[in-house]
PDB file of N, CA and C in Angstrom:
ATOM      1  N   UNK A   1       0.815  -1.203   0.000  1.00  0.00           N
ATOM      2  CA  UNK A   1       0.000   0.000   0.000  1.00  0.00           C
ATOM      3  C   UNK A   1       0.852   1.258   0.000  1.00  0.00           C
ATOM      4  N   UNK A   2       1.914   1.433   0.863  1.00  0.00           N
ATOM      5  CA  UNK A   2       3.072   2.056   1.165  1.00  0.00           C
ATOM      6  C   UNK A   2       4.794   2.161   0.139  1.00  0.00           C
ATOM      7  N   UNK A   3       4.285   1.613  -1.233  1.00  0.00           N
ATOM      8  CA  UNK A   3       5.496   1.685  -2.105  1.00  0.00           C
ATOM      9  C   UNK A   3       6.015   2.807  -2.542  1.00  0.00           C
ATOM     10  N   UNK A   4       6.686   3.023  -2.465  1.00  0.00           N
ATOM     11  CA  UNK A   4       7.749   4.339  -2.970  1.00  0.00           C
ATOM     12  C   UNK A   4       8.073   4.086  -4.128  1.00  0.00           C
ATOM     13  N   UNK A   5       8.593   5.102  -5.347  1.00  0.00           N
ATOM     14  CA  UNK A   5       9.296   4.661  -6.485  1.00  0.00           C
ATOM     15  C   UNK A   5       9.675   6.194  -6.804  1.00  0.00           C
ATOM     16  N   UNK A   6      11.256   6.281  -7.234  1.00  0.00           N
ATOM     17  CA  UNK A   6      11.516   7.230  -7.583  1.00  0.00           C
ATOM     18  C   UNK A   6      11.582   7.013  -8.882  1.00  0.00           C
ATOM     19  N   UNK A   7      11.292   8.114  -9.800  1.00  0.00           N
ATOM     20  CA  UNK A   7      10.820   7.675 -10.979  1.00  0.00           C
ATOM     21  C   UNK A   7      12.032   9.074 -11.731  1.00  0.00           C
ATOM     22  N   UNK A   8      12.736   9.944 -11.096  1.00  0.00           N
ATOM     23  CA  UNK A   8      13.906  10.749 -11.891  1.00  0.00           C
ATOM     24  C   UNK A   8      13.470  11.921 -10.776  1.00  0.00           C
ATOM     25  N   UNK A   9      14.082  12.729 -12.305  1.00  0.00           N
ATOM     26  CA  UNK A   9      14.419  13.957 -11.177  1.00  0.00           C
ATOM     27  C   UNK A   9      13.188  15.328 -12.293  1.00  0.00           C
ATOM     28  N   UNK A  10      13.203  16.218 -11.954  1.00  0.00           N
ATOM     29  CA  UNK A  10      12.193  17.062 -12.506  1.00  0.00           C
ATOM     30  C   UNK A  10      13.289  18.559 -12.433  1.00  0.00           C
ATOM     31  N   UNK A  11      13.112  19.499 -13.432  1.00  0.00           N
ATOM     32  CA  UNK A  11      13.593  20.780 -13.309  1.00  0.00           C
ATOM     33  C   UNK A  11      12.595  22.083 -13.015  1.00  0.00           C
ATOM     34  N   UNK A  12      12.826  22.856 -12.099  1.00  0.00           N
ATOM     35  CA  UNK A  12      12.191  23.894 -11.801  1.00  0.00           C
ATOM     36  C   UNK A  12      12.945  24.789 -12.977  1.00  0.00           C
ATOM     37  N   UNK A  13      11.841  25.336 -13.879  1.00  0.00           N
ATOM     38  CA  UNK A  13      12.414  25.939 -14.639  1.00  0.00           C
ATOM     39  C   UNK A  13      11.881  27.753 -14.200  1.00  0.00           C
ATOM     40  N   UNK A  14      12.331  29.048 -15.214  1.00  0.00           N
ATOM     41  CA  UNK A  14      12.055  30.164 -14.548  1.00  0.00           C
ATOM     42  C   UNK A  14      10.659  30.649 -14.356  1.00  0.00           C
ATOM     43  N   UNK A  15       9.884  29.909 -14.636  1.00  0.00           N
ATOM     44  CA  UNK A  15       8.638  30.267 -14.860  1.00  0.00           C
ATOM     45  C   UNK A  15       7.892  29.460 -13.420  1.00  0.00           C
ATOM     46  N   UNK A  16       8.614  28.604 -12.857  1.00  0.00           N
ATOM     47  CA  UNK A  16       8.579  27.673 -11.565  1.00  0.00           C
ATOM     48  C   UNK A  16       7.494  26.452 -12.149  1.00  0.00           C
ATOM     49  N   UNK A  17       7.996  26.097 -13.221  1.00  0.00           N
ATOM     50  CA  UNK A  17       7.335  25.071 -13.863  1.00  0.00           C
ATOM     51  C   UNK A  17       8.303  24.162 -13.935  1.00  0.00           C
ATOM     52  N   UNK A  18       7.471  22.709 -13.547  1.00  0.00           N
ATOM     53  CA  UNK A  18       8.150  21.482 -13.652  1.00  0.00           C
ATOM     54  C   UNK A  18       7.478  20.253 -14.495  1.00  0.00           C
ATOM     55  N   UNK A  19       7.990  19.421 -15.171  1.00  0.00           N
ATOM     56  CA  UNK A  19       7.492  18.085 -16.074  1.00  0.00           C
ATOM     57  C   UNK A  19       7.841  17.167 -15.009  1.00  0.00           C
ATOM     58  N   UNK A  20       6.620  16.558 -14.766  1.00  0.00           N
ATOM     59  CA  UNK A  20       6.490  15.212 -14.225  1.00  0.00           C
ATOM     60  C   UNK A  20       6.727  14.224 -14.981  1.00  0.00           C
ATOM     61  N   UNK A  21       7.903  13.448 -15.091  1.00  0.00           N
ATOM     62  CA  UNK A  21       8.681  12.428 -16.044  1.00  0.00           C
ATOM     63  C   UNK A  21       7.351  11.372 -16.498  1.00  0.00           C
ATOM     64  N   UNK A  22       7.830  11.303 -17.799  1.00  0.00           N
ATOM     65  CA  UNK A  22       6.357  10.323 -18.143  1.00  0.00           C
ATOM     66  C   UNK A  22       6.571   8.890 -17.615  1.00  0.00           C
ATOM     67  N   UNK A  23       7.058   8.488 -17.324  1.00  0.00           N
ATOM     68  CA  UNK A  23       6.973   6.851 -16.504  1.00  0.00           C
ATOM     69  C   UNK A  23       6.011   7.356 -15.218  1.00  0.00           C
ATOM     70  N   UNK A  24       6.377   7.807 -14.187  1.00  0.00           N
ATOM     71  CA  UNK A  24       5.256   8.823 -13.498  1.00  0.00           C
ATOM     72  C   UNK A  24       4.197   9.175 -14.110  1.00  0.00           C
ATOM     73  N   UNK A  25       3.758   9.738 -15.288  1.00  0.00           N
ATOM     74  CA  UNK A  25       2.691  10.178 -15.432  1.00  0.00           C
ATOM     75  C   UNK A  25       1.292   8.984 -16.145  1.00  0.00           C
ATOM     76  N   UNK A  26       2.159   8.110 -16.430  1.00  0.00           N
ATOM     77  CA  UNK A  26       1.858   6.913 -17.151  1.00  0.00           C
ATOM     78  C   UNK A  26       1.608   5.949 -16.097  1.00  0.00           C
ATOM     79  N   UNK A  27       2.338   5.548 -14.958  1.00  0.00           N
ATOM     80  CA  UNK A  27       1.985   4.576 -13.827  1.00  0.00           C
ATOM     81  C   UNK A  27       1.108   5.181 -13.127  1.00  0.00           C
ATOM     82  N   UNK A  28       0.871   6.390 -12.539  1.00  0.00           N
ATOM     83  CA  UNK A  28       0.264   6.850 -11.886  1.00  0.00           C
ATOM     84  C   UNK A  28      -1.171   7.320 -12.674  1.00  0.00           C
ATOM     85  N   UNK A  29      -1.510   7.665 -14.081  1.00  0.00           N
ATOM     86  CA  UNK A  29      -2.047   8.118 -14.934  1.00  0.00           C
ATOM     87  C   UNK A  29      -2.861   9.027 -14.998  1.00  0.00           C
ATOM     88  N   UNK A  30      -1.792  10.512 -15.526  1.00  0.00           N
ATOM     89  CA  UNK A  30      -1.735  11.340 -14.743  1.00  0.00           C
ATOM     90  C   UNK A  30      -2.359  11.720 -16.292  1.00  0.00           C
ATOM     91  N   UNK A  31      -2.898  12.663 -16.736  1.00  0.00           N
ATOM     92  CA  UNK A  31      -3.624  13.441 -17.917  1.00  0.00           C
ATOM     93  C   UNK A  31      -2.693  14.611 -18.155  1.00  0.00           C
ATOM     94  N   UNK A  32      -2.811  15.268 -19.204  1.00  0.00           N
ATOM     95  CA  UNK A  32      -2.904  16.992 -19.600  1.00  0.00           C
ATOM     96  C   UNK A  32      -3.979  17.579 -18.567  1.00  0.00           C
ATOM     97  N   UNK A  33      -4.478  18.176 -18.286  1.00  0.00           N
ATOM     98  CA  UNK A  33      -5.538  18.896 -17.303  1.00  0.00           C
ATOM     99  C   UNK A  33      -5.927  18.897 -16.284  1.00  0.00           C
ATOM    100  N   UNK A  34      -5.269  17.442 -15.450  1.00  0.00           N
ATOM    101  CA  UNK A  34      -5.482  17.125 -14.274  1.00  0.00           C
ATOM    102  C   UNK A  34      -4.941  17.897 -13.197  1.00  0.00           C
ATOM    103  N   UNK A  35      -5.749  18.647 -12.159  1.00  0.00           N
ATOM    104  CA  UNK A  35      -5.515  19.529 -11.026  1.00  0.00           C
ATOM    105  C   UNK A  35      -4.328  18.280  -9.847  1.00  0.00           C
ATOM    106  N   UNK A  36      -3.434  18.754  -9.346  1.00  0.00           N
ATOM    107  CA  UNK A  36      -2.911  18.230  -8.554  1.00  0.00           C
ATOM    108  C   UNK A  36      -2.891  19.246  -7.533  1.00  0.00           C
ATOM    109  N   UNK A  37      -2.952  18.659  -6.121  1.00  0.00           N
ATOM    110  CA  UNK A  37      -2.352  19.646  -4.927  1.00  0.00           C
ATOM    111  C   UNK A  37      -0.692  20.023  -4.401  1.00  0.00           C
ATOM    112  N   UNK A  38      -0.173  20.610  -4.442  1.00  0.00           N
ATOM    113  CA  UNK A  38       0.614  21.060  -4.519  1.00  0.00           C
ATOM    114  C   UNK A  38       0.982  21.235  -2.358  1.00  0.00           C
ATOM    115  N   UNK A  39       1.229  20.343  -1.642  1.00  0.00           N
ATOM    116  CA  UNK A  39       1.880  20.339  -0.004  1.00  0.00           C
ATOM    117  C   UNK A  39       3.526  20.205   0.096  1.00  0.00           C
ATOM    118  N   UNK A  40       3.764  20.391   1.155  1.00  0.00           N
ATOM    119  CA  UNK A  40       5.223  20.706   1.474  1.00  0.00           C
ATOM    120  C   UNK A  40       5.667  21.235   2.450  1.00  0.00           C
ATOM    121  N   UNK A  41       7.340  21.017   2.852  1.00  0.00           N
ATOM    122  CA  UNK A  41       7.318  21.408   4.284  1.00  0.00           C
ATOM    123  C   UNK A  41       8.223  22.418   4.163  1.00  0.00           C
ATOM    124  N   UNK A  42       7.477  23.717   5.115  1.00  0.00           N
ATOM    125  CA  UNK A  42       8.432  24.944   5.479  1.00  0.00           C
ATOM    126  C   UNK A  42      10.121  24.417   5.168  1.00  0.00           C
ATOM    127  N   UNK A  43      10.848  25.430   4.336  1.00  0.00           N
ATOM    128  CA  UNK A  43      12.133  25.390   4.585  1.00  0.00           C
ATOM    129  C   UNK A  43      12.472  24.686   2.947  1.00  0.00           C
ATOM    130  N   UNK A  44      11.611  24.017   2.279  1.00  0.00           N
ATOM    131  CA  UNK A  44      11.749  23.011   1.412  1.00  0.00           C
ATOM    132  C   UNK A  44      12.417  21.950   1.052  1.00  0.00           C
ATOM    133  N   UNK A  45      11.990  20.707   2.075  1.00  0.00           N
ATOM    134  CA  UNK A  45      12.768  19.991   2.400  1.00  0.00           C
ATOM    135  C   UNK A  45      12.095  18.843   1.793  1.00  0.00           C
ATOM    136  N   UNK A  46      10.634  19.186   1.727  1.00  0.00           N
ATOM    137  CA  UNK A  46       9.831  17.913   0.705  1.00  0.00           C
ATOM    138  C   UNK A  46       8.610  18.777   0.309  1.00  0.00           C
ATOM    139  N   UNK A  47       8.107  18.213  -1.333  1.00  0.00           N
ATOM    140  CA  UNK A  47       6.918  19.369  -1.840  1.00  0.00           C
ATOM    141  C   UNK A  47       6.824  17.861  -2.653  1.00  0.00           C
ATOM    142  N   UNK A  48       5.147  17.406  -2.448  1.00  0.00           N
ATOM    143  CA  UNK A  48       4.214  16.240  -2.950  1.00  0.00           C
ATOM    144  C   UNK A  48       3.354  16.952  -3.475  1.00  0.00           C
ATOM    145  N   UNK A  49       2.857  15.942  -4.605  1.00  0.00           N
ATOM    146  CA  UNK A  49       1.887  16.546  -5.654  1.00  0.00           C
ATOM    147  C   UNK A  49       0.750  15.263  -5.253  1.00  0.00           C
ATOM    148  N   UNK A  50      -0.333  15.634  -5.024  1.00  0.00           N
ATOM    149  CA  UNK A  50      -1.178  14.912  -4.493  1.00  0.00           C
ATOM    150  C   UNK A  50      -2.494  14.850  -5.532  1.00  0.00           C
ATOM    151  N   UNK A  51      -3.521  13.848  -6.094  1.00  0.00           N
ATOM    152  CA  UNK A  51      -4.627  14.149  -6.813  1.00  0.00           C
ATOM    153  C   UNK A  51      -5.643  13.887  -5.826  1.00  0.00           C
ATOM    154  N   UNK A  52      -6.583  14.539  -6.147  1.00  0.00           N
ATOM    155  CA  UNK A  52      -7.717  14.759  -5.254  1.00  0.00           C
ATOM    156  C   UNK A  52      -8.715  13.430  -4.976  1.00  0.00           C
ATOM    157  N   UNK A  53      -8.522  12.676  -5.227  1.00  0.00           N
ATOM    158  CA  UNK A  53      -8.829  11.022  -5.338  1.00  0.00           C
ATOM    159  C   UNK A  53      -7.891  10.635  -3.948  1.00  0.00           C
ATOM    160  N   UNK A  54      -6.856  10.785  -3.631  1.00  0.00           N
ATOM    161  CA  UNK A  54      -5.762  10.368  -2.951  1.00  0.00           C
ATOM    162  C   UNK A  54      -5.872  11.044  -1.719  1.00  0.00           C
ATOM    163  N   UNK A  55      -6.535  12.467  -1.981  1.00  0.00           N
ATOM    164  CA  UNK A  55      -6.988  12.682  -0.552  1.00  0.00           C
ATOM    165  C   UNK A  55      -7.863  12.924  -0.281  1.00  0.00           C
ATOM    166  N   UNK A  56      -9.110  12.252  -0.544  1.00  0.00           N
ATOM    167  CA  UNK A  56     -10.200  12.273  -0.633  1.00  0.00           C
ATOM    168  C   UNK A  56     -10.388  10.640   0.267  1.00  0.00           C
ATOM    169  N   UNK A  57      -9.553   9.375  -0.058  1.00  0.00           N
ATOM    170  CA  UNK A  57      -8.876   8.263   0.468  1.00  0.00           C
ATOM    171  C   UNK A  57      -8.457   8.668   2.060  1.00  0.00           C
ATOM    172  N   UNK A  58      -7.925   9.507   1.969  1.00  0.00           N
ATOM    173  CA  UNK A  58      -6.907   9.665   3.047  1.00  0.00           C
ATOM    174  C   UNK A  58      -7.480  10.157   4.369  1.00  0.00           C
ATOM    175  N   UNK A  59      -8.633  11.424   3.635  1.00  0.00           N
ATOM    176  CA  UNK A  59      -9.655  11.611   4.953  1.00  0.00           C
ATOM    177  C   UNK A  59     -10.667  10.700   4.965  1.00  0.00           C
ATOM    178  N   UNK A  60     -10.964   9.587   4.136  1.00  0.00           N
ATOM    179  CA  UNK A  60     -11.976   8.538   4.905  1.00  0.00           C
ATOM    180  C   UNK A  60     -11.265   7.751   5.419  1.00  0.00           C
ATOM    181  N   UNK A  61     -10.036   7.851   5.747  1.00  0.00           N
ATOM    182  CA  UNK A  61      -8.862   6.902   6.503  1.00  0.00           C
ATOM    183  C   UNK A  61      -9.429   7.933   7.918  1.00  0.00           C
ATOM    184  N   UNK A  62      -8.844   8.886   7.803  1.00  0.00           N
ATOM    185  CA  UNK A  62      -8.881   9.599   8.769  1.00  0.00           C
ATOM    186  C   UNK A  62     -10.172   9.738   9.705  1.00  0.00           C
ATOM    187  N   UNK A  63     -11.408   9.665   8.987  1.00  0.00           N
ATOM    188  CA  UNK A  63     -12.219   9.282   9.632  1.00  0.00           C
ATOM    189  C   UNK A  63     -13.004   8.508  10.203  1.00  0.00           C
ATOM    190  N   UNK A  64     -12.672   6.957   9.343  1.00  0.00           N
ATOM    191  CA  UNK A  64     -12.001   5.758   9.983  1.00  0.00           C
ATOM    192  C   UNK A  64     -12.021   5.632  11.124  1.00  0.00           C
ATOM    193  N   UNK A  65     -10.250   5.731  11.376  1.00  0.00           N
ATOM    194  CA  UNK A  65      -9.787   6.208  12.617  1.00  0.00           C
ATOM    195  C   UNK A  65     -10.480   6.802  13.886  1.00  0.00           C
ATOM    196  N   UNK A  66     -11.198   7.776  13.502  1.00  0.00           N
ATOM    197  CA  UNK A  66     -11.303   8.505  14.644  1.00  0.00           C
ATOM    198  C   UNK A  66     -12.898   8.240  15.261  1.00  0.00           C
ATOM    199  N   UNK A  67     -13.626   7.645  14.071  1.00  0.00           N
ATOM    200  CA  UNK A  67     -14.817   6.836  14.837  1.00  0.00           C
ATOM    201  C   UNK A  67     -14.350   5.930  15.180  1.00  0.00           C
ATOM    202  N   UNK A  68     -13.363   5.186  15.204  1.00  0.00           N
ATOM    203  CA  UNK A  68     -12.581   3.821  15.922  1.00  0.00           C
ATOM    204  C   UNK A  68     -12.335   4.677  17.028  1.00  0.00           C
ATOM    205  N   UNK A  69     -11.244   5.281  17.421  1.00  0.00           N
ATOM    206  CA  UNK A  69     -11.380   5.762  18.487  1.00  0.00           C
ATOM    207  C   UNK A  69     -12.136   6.497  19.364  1.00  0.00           C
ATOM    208  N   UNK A  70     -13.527   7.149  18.977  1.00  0.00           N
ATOM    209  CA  UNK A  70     -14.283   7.525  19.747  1.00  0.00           C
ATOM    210  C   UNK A  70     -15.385   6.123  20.033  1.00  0.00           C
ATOM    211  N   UNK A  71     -15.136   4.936  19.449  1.00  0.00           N
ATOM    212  CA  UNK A  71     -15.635   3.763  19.894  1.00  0.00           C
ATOM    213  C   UNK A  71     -15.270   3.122  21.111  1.00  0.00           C
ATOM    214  N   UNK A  72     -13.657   3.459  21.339  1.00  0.00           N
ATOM    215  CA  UNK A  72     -13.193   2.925  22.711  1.00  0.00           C
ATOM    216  C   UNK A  72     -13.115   4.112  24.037  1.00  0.00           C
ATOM    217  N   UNK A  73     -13.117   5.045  23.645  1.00  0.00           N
ATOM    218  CA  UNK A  73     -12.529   6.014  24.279  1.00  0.00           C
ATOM    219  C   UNK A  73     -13.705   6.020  25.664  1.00  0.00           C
ATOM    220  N   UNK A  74     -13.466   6.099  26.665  1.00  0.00           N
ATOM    221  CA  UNK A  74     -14.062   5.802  27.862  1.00  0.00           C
ATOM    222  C   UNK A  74     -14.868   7.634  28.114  1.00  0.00           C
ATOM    223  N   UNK A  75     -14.574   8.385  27.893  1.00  0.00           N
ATOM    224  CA  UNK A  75     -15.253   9.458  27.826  1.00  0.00           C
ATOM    225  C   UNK A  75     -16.269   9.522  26.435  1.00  0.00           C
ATOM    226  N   UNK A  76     -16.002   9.345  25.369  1.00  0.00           N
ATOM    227  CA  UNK A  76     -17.346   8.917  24.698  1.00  0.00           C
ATOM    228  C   UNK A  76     -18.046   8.113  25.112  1.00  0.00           C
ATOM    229  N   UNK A  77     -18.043   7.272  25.895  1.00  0.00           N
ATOM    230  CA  UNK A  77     -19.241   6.087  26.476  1.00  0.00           C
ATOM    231  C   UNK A  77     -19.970   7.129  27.516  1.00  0.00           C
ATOM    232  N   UNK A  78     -19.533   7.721  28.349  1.00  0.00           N
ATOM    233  CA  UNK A  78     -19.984   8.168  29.259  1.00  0.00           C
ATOM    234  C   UNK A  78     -20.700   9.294  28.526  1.00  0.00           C
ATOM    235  N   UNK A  79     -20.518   9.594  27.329  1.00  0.00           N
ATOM    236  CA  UNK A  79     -21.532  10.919  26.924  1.00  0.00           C
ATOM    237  C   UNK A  79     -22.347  10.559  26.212  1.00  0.00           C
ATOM    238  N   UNK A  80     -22.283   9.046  25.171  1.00  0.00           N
ATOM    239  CA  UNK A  80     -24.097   8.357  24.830  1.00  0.00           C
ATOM    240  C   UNK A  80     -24.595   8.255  26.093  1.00  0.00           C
ATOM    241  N   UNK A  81     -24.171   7.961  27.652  1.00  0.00           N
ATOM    242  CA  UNK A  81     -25.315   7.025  28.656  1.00  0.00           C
ATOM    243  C   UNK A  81     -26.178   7.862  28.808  1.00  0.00           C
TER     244      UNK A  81
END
């Protein structure tokens, strides 16, 4: 679920435009027109391109989760009784 693949390297060119290498755009299958999100961490140490499918996944993970944990959590019981 968790595979990594580096697939090359990409150039920031002056316009701050970059080509996503087509082996990438082809495994992942990525279009001409397709909106990606654009996250990253202060300082620029990592910047992910995310499609809205992927985190759309990620918060029904997330919410998942957190009705799992308000299932055990001993203060949610006490606020259905």
């Amino acid at each position: 679920m968790h595979q990594k693949k580096l697939y090359g390297t990409a150039t920031v060119g002056t316009k701050g435009q970059i080509v996503i290498p087509a082996k990438a755009r082809e495994e992942l299958n990525l279009k001409a027109g397709d909106e990606l999100y654009v996250v990253g961490m202060p300082g620029g140490s990592m910047l992910a391109l995310l499609t809205e499918s992927s985190i759309e996944q990620y918060i029904q993970q997330l919410n998942l989760h957190l009705e799992q944990l308000q299932s055990v959590s001993p203060k949610t019981k006490k606020n259905k009784s």
